[in-house]
PDB file of N, CA and C in Angstrom:
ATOM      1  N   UNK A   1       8.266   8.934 -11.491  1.00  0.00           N
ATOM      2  CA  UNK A   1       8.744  10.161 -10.882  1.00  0.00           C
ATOM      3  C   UNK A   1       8.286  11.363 -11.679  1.00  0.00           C
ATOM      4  N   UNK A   2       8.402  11.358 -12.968  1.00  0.00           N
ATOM      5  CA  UNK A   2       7.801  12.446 -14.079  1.00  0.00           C
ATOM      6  C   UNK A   2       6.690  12.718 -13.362  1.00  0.00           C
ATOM      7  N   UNK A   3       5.436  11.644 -13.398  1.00  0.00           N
ATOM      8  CA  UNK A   3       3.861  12.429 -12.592  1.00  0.00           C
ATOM      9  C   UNK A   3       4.141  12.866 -11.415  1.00  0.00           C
ATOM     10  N   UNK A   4       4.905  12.423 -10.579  1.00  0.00           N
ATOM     11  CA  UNK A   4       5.246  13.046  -9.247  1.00  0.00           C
ATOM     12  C   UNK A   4       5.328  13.931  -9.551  1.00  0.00           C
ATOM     13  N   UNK A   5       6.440  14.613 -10.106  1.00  0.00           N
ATOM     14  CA  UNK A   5       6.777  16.136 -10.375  1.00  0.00           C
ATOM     15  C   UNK A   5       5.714  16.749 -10.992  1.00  0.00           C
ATOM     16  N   UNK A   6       5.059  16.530 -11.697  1.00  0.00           N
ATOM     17  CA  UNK A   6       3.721  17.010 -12.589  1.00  0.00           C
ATOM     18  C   UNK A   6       3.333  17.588 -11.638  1.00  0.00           C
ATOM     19  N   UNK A   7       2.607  16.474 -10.301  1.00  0.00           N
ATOM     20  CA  UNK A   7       1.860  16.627  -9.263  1.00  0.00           C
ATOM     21  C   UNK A   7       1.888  17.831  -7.980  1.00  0.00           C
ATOM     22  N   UNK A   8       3.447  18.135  -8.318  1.00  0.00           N
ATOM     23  CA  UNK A   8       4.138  18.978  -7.412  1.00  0.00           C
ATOM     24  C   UNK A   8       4.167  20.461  -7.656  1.00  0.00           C
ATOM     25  N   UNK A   9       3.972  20.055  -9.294  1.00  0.00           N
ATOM     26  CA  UNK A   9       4.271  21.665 -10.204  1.00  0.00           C
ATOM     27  C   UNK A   9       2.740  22.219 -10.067  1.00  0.00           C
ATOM     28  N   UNK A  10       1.454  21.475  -9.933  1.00  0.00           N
ATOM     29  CA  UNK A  10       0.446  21.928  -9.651  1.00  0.00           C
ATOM     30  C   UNK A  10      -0.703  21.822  -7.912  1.00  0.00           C
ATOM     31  N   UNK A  11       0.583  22.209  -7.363  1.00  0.00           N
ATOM     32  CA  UNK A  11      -0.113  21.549  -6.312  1.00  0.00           C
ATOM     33  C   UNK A  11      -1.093  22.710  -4.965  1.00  0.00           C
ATOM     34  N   UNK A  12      -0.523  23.923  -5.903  1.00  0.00           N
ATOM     35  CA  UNK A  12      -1.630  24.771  -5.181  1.00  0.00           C
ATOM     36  C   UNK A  12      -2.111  25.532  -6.495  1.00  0.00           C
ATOM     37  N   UNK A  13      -3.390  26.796  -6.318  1.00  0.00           N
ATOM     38  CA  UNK A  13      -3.887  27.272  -7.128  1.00  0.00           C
ATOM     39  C   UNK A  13      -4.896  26.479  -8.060  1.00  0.00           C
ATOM     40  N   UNK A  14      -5.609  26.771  -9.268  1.00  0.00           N
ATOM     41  CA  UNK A  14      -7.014  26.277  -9.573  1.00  0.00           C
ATOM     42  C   UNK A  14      -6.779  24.797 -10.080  1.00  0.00           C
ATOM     43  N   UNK A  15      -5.748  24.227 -10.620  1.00  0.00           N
ATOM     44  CA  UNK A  15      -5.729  23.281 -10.989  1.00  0.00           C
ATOM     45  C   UNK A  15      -4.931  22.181  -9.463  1.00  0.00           C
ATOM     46  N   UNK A  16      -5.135  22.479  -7.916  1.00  0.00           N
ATOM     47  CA  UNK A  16      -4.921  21.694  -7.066  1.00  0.00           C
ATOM     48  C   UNK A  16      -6.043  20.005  -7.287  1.00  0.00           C
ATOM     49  N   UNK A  17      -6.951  20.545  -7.478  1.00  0.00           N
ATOM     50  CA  UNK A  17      -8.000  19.456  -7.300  1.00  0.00           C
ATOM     51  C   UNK A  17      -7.450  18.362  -8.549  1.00  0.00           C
ATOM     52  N   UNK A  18      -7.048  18.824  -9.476  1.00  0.00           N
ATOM     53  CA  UNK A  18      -6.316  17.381 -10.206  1.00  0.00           C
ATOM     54  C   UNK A  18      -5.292  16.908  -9.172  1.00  0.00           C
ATOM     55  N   UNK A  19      -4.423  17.326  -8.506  1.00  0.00           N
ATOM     56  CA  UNK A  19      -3.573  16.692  -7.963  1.00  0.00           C
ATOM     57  C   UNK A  19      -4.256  15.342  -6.520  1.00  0.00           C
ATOM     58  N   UNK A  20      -5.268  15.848  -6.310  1.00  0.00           N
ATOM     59  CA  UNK A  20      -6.121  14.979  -5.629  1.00  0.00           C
ATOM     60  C   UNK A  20      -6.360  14.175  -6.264  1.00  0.00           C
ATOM     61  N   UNK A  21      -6.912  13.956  -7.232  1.00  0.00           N
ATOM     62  CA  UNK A  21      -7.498  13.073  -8.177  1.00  0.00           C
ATOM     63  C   UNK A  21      -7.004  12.148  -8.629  1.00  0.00           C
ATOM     64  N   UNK A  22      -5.502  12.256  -8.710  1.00  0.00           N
ATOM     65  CA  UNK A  22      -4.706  11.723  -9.352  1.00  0.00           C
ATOM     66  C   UNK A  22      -3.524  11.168  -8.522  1.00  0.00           C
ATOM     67  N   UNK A  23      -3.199  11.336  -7.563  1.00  0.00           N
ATOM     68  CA  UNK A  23      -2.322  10.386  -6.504  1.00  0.00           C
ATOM     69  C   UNK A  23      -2.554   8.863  -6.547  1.00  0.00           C
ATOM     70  N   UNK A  24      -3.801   9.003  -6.432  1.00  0.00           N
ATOM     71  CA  UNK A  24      -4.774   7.262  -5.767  1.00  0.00           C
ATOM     72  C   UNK A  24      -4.236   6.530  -7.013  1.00  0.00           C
ATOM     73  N   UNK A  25      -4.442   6.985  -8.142  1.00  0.00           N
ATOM     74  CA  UNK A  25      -4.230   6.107  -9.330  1.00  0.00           C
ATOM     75  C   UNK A  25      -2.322   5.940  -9.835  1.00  0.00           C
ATOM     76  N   UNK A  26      -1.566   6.281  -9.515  1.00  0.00           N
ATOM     77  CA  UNK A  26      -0.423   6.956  -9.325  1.00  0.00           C
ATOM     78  C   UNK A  26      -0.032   5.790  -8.345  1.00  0.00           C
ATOM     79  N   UNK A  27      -0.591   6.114  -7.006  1.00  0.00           N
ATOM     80  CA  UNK A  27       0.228   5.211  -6.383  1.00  0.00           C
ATOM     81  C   UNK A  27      -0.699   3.389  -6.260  1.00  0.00           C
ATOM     82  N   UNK A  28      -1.272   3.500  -7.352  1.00  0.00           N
ATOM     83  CA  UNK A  28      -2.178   2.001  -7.720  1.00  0.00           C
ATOM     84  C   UNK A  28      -1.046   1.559  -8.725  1.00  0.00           C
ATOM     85  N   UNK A  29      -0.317   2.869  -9.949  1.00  0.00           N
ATOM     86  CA  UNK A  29      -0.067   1.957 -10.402  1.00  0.00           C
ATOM     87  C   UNK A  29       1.746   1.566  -9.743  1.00  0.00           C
ATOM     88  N   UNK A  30       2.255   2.619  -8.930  1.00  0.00           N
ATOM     89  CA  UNK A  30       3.529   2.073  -8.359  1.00  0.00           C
ATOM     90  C   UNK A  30       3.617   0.420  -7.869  1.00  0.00           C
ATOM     91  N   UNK A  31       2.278   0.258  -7.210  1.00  0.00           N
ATOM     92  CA  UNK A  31       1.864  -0.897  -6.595  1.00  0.00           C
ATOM     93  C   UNK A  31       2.233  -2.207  -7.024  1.00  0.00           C
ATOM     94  N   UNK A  32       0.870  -2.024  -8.292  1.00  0.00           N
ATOM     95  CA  UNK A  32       1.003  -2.866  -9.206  1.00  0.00           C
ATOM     96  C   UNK A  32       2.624  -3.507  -9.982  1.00  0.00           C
ATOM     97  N   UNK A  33       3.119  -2.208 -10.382  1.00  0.00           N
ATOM     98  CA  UNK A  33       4.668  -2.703 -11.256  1.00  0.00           C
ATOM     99  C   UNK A  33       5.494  -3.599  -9.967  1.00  0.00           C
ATOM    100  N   UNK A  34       4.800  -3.063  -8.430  1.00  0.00           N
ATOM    101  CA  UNK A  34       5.689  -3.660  -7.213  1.00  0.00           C
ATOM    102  C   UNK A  34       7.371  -2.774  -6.704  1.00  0.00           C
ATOM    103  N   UNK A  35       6.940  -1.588  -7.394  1.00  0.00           N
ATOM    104  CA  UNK A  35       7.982  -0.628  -7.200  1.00  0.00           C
ATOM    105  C   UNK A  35       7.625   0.248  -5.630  1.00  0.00           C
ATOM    106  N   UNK A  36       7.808  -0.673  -4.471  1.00  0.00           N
ATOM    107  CA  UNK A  36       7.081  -0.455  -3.295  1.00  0.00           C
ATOM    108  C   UNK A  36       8.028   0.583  -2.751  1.00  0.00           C
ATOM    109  N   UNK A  37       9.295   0.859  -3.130  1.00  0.00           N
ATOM    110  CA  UNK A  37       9.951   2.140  -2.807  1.00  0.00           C
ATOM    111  C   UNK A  37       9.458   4.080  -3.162  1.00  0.00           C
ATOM    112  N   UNK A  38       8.841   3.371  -4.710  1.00  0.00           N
ATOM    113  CA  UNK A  38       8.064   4.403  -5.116  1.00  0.00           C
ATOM    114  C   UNK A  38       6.600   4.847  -4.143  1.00  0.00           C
ATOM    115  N   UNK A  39       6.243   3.715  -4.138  1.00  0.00           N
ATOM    116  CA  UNK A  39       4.731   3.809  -3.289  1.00  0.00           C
ATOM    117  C   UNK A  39       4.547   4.385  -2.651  1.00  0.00           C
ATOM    118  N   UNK A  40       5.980   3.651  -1.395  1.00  0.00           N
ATOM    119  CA  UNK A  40       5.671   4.382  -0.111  1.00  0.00           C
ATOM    120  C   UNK A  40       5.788   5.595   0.073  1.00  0.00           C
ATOM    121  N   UNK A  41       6.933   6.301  -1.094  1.00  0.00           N
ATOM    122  CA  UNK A  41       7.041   7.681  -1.116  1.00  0.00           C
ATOM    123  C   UNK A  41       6.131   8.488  -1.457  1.00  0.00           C
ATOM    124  N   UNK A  42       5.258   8.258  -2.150  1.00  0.00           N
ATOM    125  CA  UNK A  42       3.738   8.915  -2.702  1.00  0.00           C
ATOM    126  C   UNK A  42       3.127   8.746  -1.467  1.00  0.00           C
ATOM    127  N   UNK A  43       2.626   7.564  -0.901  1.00  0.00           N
ATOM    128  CA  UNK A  43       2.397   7.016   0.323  1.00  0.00           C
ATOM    129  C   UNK A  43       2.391   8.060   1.415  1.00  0.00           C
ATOM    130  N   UNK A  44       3.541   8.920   1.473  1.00  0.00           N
ATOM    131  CA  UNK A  44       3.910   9.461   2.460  1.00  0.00           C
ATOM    132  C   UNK A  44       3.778  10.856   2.296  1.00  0.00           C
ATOM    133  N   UNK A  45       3.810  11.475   1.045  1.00  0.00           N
ATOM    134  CA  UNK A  45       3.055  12.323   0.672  1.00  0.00           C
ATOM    135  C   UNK A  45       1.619  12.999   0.609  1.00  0.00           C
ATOM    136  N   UNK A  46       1.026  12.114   0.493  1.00  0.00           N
ATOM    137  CA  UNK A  46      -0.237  11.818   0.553  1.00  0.00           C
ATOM    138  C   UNK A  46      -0.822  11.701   1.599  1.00  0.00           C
ATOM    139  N   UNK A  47      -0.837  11.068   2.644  1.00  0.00           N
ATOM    140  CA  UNK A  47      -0.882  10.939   3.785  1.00  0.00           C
ATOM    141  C   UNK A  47      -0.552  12.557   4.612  1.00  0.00           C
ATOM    142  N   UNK A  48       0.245  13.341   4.302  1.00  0.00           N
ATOM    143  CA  UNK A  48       1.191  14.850   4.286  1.00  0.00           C
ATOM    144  C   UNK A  48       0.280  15.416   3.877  1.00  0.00           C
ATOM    145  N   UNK A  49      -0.129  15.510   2.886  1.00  0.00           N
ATOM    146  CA  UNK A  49      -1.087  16.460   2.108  1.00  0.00           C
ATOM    147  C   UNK A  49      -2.635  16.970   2.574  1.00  0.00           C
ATOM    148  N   UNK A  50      -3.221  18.082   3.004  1.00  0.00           N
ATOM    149  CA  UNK A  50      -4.250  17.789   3.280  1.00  0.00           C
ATOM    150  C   UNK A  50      -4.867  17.831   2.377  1.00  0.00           C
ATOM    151  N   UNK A  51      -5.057  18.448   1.346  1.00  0.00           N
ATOM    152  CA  UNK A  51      -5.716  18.335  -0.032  1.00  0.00           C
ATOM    153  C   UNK A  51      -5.923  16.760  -0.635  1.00  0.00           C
ATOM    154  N   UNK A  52      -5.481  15.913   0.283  1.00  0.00           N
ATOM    155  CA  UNK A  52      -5.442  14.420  -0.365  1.00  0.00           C
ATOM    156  C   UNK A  52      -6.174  13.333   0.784  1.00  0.00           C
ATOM    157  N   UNK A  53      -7.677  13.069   0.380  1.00  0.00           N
ATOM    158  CA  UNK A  53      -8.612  11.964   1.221  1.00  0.00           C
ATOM    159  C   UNK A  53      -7.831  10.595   0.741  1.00  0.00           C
ATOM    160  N   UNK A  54      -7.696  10.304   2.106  1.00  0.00           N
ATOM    161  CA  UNK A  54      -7.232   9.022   1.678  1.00  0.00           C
ATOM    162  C   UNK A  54      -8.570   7.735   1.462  1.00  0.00           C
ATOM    163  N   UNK A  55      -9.001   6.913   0.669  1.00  0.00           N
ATOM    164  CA  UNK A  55      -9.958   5.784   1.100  1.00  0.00           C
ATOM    165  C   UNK A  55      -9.343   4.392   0.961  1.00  0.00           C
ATOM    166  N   UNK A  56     -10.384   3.680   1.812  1.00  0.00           N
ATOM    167  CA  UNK A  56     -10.302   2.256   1.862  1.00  0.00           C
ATOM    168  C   UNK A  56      -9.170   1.762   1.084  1.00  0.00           C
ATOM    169  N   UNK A  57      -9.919   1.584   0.093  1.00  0.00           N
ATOM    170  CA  UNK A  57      -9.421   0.757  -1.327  1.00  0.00           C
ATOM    171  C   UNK A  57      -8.367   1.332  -1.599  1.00  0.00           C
ATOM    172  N   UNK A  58      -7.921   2.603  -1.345  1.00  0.00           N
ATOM    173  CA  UNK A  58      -6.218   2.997  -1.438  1.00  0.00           C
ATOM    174  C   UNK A  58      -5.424   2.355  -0.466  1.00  0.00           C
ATOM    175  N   UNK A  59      -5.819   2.344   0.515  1.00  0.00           N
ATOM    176  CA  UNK A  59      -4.913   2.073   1.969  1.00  0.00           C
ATOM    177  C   UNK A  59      -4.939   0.606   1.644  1.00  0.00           C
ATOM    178  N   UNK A  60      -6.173  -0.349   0.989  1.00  0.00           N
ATOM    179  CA  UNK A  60      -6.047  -1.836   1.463  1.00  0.00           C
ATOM    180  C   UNK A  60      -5.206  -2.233  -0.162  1.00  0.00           C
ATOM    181  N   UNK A  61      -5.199  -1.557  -1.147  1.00  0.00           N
ATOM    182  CA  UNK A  61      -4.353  -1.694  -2.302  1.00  0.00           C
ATOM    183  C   UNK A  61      -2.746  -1.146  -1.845  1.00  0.00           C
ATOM    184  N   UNK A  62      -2.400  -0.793  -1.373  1.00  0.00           N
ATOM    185  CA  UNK A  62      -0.932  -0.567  -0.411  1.00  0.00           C
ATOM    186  C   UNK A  62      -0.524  -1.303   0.113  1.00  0.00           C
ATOM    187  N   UNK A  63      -1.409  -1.596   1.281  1.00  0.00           N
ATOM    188  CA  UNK A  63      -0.585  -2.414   2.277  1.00  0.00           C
ATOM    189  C   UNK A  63      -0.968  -4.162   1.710  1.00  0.00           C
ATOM    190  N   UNK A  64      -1.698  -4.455   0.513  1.00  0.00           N
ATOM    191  CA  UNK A  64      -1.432  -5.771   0.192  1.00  0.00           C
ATOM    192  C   UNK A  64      -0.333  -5.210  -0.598  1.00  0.00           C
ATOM    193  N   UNK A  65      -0.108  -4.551  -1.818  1.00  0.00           N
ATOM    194  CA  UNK A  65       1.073  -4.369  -2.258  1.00  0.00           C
ATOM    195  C   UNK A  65       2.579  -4.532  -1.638  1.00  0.00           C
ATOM    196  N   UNK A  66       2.535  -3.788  -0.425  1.00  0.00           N
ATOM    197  CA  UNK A  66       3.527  -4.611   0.291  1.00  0.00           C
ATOM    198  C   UNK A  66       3.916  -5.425   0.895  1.00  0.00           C
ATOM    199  N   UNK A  67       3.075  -6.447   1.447  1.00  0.00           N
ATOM    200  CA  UNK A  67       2.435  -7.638   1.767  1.00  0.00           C
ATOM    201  C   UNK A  67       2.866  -8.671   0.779  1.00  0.00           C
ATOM    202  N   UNK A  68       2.698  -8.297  -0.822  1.00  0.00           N
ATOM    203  CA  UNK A  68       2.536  -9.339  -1.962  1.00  0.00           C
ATOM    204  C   UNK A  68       4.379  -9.527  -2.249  1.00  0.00           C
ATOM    205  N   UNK A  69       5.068  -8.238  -1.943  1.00  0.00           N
ATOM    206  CA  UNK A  69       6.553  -8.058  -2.348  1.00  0.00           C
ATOM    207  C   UNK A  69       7.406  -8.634  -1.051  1.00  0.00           C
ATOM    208  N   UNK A  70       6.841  -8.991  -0.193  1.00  0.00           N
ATOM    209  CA  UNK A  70       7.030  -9.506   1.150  1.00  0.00           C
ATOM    210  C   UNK A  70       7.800  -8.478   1.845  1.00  0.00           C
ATOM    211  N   UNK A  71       7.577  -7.381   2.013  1.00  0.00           N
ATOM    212  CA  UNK A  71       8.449  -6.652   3.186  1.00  0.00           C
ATOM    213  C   UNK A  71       8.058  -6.763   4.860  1.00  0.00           C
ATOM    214  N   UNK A  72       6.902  -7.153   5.055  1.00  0.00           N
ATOM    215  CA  UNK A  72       6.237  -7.498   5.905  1.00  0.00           C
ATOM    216  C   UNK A  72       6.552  -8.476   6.453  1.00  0.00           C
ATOM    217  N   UNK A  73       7.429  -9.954   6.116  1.00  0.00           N
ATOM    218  CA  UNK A  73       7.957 -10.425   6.430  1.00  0.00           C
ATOM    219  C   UNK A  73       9.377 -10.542   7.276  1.00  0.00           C
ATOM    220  N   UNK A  74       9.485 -11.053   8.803  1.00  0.00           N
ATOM    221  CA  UNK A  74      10.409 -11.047   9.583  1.00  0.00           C
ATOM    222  C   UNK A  74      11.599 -10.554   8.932  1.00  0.00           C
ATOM    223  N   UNK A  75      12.331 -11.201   8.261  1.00  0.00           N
ATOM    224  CA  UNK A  75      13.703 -11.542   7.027  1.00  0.00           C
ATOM    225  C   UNK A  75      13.576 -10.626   6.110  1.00  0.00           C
ATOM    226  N   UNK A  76      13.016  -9.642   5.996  1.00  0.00           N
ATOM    227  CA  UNK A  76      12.744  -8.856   4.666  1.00  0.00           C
ATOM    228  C   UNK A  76      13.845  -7.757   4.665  1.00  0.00           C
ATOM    229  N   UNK A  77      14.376  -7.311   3.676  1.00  0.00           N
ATOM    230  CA  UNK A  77      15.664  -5.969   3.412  1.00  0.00           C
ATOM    231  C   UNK A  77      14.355  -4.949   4.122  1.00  0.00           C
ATOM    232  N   UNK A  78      15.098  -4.048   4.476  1.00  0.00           N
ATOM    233  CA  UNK A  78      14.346  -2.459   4.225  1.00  0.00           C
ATOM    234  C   UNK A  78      13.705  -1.839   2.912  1.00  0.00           C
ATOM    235  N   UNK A  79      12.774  -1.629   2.968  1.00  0.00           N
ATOM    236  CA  UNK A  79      12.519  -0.562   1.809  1.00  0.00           C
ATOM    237  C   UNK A  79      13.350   0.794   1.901  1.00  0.00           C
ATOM    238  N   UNK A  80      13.841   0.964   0.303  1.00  0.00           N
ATOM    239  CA  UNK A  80      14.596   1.704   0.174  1.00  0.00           C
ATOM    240  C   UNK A  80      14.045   3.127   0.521  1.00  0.00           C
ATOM    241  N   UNK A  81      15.026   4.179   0.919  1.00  0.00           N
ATOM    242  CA  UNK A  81      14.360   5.236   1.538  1.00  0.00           C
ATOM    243  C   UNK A  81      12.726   5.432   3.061  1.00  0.00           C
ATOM    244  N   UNK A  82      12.661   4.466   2.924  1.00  0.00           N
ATOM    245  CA  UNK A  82      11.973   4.163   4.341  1.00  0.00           C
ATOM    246  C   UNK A  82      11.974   4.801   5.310  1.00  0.00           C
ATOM    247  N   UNK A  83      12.905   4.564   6.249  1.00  0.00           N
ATOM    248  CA  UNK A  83      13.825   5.070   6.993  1.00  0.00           C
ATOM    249  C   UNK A  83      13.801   7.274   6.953  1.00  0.00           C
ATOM    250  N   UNK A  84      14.393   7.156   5.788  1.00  0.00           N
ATOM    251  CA  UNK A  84      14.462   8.812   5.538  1.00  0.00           C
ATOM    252  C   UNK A  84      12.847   9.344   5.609  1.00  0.00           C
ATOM    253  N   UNK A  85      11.712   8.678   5.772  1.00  0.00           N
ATOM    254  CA  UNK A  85      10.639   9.026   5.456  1.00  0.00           C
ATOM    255  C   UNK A  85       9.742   9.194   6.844  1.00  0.00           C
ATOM    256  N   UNK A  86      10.922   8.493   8.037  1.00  0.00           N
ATOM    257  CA  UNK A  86      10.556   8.264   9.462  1.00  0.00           C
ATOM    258  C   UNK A  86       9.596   7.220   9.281  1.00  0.00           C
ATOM    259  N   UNK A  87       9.884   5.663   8.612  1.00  0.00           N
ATOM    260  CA  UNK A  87       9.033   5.081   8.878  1.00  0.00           C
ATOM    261  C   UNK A  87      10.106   3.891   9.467  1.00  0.00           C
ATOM    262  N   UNK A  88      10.311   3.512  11.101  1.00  0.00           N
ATOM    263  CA  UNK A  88      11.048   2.763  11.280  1.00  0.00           C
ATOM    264  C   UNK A  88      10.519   2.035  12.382  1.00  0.00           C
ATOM    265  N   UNK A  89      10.079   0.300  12.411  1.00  0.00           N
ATOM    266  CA  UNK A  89      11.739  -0.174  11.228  1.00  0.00           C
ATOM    267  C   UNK A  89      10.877   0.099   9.873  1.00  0.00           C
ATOM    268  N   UNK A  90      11.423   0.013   8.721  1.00  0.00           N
ATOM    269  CA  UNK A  90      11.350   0.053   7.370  1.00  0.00           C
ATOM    270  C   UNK A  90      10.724  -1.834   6.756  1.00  0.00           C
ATOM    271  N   UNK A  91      10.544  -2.574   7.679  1.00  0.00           N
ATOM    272  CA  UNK A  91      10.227  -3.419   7.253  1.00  0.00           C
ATOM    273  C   UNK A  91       9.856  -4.373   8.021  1.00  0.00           C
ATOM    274  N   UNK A  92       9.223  -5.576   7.889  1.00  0.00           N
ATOM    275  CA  UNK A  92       8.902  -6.374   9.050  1.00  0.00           C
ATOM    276  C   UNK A  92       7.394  -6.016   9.624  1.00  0.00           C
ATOM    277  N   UNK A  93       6.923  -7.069  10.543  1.00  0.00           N
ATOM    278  CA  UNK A  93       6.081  -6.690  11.259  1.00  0.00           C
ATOM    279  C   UNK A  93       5.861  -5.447  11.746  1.00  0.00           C
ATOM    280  N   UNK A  94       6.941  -4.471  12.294  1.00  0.00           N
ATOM    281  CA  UNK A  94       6.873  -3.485  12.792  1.00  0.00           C
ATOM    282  C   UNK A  94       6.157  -2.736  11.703  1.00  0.00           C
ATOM    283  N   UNK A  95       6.644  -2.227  10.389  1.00  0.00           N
ATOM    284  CA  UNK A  95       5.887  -1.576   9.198  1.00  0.00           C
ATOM    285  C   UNK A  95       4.596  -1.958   9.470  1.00  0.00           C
ATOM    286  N   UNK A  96       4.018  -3.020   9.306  1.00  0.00           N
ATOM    287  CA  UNK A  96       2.861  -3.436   9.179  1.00  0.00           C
ATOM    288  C   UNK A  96       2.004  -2.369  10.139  1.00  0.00           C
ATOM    289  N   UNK A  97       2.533  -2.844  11.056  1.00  0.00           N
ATOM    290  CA  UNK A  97       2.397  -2.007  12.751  1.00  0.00           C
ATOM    291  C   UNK A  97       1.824  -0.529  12.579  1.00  0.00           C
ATOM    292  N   UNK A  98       2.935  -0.185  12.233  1.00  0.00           N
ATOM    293  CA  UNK A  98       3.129   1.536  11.913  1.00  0.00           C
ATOM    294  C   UNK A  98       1.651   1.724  10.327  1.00  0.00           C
ATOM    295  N   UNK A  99       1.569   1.466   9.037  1.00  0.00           N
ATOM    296  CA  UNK A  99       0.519   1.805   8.270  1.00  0.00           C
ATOM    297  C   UNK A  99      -0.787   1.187   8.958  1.00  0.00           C
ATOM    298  N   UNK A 100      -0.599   0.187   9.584  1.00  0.00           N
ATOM    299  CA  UNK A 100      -2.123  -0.265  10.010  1.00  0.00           C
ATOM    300  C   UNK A 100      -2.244   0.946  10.979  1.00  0.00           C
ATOM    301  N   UNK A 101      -1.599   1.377  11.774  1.00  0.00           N
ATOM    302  CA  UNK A 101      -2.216   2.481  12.768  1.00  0.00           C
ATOM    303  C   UNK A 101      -2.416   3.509  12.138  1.00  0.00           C
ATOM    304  N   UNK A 102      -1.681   4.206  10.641  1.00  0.00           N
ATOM    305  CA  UNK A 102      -2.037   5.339   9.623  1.00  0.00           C
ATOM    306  C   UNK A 102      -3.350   4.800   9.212  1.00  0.00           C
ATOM    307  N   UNK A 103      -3.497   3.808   9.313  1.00  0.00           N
ATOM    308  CA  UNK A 103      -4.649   3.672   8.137  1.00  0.00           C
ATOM    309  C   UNK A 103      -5.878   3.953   8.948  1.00  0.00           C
ATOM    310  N   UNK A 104      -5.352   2.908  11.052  1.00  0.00           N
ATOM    311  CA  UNK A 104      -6.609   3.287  11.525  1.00  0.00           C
ATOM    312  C   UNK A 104      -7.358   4.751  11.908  1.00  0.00           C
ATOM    313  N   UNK A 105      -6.447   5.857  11.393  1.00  0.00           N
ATOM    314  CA  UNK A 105      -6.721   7.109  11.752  1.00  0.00           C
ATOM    315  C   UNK A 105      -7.750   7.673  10.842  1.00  0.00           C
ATOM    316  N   UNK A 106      -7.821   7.104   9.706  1.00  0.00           N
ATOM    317  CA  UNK A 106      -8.786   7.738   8.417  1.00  0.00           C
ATOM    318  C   UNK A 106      -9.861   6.590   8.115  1.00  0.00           C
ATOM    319  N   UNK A 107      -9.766   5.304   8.388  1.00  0.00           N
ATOM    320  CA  UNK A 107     -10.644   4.372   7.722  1.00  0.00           C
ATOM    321  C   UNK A 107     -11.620   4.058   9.069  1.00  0.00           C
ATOM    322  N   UNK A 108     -12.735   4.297   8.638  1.00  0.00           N
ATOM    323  CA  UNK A 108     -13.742   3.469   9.549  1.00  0.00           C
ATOM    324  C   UNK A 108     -14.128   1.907   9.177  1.00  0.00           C
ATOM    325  N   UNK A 109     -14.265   2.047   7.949  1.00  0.00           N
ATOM    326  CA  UNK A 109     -14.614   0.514   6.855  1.00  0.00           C
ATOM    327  C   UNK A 109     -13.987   0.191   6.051  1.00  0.00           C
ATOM    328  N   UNK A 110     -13.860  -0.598   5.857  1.00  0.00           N
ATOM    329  CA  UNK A 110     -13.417  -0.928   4.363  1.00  0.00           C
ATOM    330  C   UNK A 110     -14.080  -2.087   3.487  1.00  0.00           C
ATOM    331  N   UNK A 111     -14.937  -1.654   2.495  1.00  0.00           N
ATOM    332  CA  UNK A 111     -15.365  -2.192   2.132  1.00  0.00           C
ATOM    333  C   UNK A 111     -14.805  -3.724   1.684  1.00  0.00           C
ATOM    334  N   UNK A 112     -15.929  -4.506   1.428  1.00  0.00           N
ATOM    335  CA  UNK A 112     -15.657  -5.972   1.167  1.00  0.00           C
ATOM    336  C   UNK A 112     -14.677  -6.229   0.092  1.00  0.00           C
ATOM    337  N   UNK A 113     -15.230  -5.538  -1.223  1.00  0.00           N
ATOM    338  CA  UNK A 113     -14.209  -5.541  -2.451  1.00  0.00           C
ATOM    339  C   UNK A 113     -12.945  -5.274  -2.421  1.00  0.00           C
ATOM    340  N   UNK A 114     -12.792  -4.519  -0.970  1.00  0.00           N
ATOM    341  CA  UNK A 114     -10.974  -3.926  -0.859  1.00  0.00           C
ATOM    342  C   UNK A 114     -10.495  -4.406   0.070  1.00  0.00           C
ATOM    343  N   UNK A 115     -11.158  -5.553   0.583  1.00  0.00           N
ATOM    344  CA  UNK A 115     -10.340  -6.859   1.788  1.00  0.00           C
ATOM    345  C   UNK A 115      -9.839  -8.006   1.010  1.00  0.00           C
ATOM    346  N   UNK A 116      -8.558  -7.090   0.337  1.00  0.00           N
ATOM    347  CA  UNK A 116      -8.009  -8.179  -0.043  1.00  0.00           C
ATOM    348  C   UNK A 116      -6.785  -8.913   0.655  1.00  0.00           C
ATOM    349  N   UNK A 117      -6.235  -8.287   1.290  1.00  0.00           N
ATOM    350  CA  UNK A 117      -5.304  -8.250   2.021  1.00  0.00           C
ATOM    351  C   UNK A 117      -5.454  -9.657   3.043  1.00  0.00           C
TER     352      UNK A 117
END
């Protein structure tokens, strides 16, 4: 949350272009720890932002991230704050549903290395 706020405190004026720069890796490493509540909230930010390209390898490092924590699964809780973020349902197939159609709006390809999913 600290870099979040970092991210927020510079998010217009000459130093905007770090805040680009620095989301992708930010929400790689929410991913990774599997703190998929955090993610999605960057996630959703980002996505918000026009100052922020989304690529491939971000979108296919996400949605395996949530994939790997199983929310995607029928039986799965909600992700926390989800919901407040208008992403509903918050879990399940339907999620899946809902980022695969975010994702199909910006991705034409995705490269081989980022089909991991």
């Amino acid at each position: 949350a600290g870099a979040e706020a970092l991210l927020e405190s510079i998010a217009d004026g000459p130093l905007a272009d770090l805040r680009h720069r620095t989301t992708s890796p930010i929400l790689k490493l929410y991913c990774e720890k599997g703190e998929i509540d955090a993610a999605l909230r960057l996630y959703h930010k980002m996505k918000h932002t026009s100052r922020v390209v989304m690529e491939a390898g971000t979108y296919s490092d996400f949605i395996a991230a949530v994939a790997e924590n199983g929310y995607f699964r029928s039986d799965s809780e909600p992700i926390d704050g989800a919901k407040d973020l208008g992403y509903n349902p918050a879990s399940g197939p339907g999620l899946l549903d809902i980022l695969i159609s975010d994702m199909a709006e910006d991705v034409l390809d995705i490269p081989e290395e980022s089909a991991r999913v």
